[in-house]
N, C-alpha and C. Protein backbone atom coordinates (compact mmCIF):
# COMPACT_ATOMS: atom_id res chain seq x y z
N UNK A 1 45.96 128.57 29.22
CA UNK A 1 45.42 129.93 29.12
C UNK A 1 45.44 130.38 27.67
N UNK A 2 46.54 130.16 27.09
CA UNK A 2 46.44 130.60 25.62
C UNK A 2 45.40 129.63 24.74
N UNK A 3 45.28 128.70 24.89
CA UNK A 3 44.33 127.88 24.33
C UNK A 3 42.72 128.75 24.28
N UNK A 4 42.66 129.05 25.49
CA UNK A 4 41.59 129.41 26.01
C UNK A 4 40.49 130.38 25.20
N UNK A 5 42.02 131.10 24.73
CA UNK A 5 41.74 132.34 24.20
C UNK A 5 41.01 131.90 22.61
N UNK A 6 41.05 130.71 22.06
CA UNK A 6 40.63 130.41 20.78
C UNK A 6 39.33 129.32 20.73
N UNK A 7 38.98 129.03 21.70
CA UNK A 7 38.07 128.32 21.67
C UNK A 7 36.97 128.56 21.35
N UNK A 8 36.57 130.02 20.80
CA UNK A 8 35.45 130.66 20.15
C UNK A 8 35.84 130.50 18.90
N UNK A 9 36.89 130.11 18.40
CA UNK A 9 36.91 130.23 16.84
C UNK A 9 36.66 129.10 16.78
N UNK A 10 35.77 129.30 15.04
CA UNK A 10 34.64 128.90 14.15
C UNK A 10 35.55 129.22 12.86
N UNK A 11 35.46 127.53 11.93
CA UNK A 11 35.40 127.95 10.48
C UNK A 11 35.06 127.51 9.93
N UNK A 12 34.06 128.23 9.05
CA UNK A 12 32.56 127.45 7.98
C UNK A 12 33.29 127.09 7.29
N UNK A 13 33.14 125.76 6.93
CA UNK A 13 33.89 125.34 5.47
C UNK A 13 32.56 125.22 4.17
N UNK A 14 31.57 125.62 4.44
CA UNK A 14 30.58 125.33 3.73
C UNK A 14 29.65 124.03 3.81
N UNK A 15 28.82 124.30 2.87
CA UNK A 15 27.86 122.63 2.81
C UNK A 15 28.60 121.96 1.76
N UNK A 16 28.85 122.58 0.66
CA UNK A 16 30.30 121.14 -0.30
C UNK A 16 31.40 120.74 0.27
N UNK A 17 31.60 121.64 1.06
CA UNK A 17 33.01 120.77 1.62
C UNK A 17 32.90 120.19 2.87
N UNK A 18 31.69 120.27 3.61
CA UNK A 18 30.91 119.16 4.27
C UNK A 18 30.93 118.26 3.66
N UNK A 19 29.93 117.98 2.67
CA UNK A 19 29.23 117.06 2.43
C UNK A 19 30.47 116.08 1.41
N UNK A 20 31.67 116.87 0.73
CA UNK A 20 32.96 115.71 0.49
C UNK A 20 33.57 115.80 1.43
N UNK A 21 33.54 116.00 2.36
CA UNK A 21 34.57 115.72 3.80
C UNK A 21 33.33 114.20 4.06
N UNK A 22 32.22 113.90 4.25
CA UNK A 22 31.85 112.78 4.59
C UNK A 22 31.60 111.91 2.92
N UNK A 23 31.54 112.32 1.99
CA UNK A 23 30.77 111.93 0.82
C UNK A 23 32.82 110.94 0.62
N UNK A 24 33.96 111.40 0.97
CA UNK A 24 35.23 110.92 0.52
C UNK A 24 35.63 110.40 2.11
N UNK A 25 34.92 110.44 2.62
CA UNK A 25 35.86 109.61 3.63
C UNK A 25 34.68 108.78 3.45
N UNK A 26 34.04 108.37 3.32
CA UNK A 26 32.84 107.08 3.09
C UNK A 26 33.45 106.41 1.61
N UNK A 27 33.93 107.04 0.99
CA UNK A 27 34.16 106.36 -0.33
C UNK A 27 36.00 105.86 0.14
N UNK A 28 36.59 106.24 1.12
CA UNK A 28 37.81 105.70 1.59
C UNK A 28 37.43 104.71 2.39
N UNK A 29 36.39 104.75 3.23
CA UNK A 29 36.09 103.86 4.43
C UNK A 29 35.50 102.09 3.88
N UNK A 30 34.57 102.87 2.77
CA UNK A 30 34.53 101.64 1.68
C UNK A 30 35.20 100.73 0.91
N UNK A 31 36.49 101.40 0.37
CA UNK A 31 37.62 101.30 -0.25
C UNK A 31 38.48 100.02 0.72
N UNK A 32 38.58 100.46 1.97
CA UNK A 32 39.43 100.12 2.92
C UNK A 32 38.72 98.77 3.40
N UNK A 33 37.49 98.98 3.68
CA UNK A 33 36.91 97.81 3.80
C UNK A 33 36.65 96.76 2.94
N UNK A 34 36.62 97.50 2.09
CA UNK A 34 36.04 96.03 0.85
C UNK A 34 37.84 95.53 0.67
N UNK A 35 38.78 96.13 0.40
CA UNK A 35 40.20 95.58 0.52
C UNK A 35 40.50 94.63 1.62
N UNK A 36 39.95 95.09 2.96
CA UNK A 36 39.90 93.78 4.29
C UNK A 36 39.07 92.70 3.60
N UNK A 37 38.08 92.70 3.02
CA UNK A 37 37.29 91.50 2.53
C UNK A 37 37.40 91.10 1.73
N UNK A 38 38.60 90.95 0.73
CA UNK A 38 39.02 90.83 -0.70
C UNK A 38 40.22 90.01 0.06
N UNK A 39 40.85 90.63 1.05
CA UNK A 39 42.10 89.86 1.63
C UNK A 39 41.55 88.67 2.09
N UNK A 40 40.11 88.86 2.82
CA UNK A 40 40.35 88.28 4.68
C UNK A 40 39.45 86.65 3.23
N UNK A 41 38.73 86.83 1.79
CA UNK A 41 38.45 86.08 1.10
C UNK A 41 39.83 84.85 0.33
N UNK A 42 40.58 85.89 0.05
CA UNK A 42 41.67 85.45 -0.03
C UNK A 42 42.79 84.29 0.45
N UNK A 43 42.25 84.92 1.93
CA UNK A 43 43.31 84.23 2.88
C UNK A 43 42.17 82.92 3.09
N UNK A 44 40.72 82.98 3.48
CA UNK A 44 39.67 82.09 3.35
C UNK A 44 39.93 80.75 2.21
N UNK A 45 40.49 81.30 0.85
CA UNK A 45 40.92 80.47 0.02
C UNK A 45 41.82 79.66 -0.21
N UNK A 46 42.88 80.39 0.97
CA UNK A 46 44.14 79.76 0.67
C UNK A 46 44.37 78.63 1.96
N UNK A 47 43.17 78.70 3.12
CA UNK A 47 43.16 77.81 3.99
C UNK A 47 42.65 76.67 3.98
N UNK A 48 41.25 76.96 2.57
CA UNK A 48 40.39 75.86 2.20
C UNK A 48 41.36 74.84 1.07
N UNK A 49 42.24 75.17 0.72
CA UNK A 49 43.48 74.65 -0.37
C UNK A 49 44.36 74.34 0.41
N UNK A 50 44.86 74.45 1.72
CA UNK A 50 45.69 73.95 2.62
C UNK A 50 44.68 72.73 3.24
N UNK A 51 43.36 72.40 3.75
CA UNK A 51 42.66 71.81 4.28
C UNK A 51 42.06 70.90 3.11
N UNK A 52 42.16 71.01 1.99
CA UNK A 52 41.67 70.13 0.79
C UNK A 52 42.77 69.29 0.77
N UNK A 53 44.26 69.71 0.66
CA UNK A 53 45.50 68.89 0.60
C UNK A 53 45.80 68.05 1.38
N UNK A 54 45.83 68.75 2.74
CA UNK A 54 46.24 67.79 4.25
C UNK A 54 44.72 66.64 3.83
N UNK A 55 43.47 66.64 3.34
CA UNK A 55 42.56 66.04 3.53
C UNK A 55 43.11 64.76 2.68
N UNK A 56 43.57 65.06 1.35
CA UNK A 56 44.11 64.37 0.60
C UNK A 56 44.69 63.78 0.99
N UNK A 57 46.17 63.86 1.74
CA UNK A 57 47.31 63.02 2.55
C UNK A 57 46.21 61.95 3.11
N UNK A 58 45.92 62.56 3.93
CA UNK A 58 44.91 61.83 4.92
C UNK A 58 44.38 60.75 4.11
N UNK A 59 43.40 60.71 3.33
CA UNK A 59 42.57 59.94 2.75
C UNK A 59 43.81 58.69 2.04
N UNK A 60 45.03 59.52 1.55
CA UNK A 60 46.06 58.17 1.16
C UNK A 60 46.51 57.59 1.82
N UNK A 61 46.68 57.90 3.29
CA UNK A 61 47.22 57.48 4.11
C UNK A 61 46.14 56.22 4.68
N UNK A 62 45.60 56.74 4.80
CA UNK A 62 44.12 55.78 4.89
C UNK A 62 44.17 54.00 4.48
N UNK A 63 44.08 54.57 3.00
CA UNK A 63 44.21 53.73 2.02
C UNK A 63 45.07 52.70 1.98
N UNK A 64 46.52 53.22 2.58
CA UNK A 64 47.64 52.48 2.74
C UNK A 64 47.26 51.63 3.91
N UNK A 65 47.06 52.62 4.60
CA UNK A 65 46.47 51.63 6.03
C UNK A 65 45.88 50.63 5.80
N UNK A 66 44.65 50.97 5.25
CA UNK A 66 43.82 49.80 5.03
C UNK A 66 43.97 48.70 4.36
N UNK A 67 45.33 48.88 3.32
CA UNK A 67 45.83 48.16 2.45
C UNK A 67 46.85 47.11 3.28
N UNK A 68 47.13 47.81 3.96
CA UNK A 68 48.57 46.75 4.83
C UNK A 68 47.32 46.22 6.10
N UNK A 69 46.13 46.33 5.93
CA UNK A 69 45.47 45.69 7.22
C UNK A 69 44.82 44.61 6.21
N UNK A 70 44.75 44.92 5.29
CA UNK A 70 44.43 43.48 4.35
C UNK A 70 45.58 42.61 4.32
N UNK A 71 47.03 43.20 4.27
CA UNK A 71 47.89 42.10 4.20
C UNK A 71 47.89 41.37 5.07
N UNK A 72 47.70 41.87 6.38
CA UNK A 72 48.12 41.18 7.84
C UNK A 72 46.83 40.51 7.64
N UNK A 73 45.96 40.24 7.62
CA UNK A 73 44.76 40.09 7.34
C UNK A 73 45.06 38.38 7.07
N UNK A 74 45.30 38.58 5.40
CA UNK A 74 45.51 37.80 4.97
C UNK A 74 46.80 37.05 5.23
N UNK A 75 47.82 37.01 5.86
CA UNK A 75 49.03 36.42 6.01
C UNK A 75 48.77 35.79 7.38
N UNK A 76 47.64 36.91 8.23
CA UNK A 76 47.30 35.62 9.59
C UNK A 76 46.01 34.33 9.32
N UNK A 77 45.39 35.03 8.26
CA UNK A 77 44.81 33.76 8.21
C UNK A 77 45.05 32.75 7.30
N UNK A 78 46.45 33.07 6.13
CA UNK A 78 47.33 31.67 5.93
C UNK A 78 48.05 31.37 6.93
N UNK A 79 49.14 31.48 8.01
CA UNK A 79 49.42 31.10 8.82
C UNK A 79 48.08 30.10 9.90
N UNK A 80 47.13 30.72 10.08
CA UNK A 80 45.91 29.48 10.46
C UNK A 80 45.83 28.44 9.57
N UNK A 81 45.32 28.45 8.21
CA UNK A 81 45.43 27.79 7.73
C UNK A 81 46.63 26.80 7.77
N UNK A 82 47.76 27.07 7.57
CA UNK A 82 48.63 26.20 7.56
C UNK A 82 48.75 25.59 8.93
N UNK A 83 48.34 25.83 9.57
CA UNK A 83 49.21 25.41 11.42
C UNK A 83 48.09 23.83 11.68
C-alpha cells in the first residue's frame, strides 16, 4: 500500500544525463568487454604454448621410438644373418 502511493513519481534527469547515463555505461560495457577479449586472447596464447610443447615431447618421443625400432631392426637381422 505504501508503495502504491509513489508510483506516479517521475524524475527528469534531462537529455545530458540521459544521454551519459547510456553514452558511460557503453563506454564501461566496452571497457569490460574488450578486457574479456584481451584475457579470453591471452589465455588462447597460453594454450597454443602448452600444445606447441606437449607437440614437441611428442615429436622426440617419436624419434626415440623410431630410433630404437632401427636398433631392433638391425640386431634381428644380424641375428638372421648369423644363424
Amino acid at each position: 500500500m505504501d508503495v502504491g502511493s509513489f508510483q506516479h513519481l517521475n524524475i527528469d534527469l534531462g537529455p545530458f544525463a540521459t544521454f551519459a547515463d547510456f553514452f558511460f555505461d557503453g563506454l564501461i560495457a566496452d571497457w569490460v568487454v574488450q578486457s574479456r577479449i584481451s584475457q579470453s586472447r591471452e589465455n588462447a596464447r597460453w594454450v597454443l604454448r602448452q600444445v606447441e610443447n606437449v607437440k614437441q615431447r611428442l615429436e622426440k618421443a617419436l624419434e626415440e621410438v623410431e630410433r630404437e625400432i632401427e636398433r631392433i631392426e638391425y640386431e634381428r637381422q644380424e641375428l638372421i644373418r648369423k644363424a
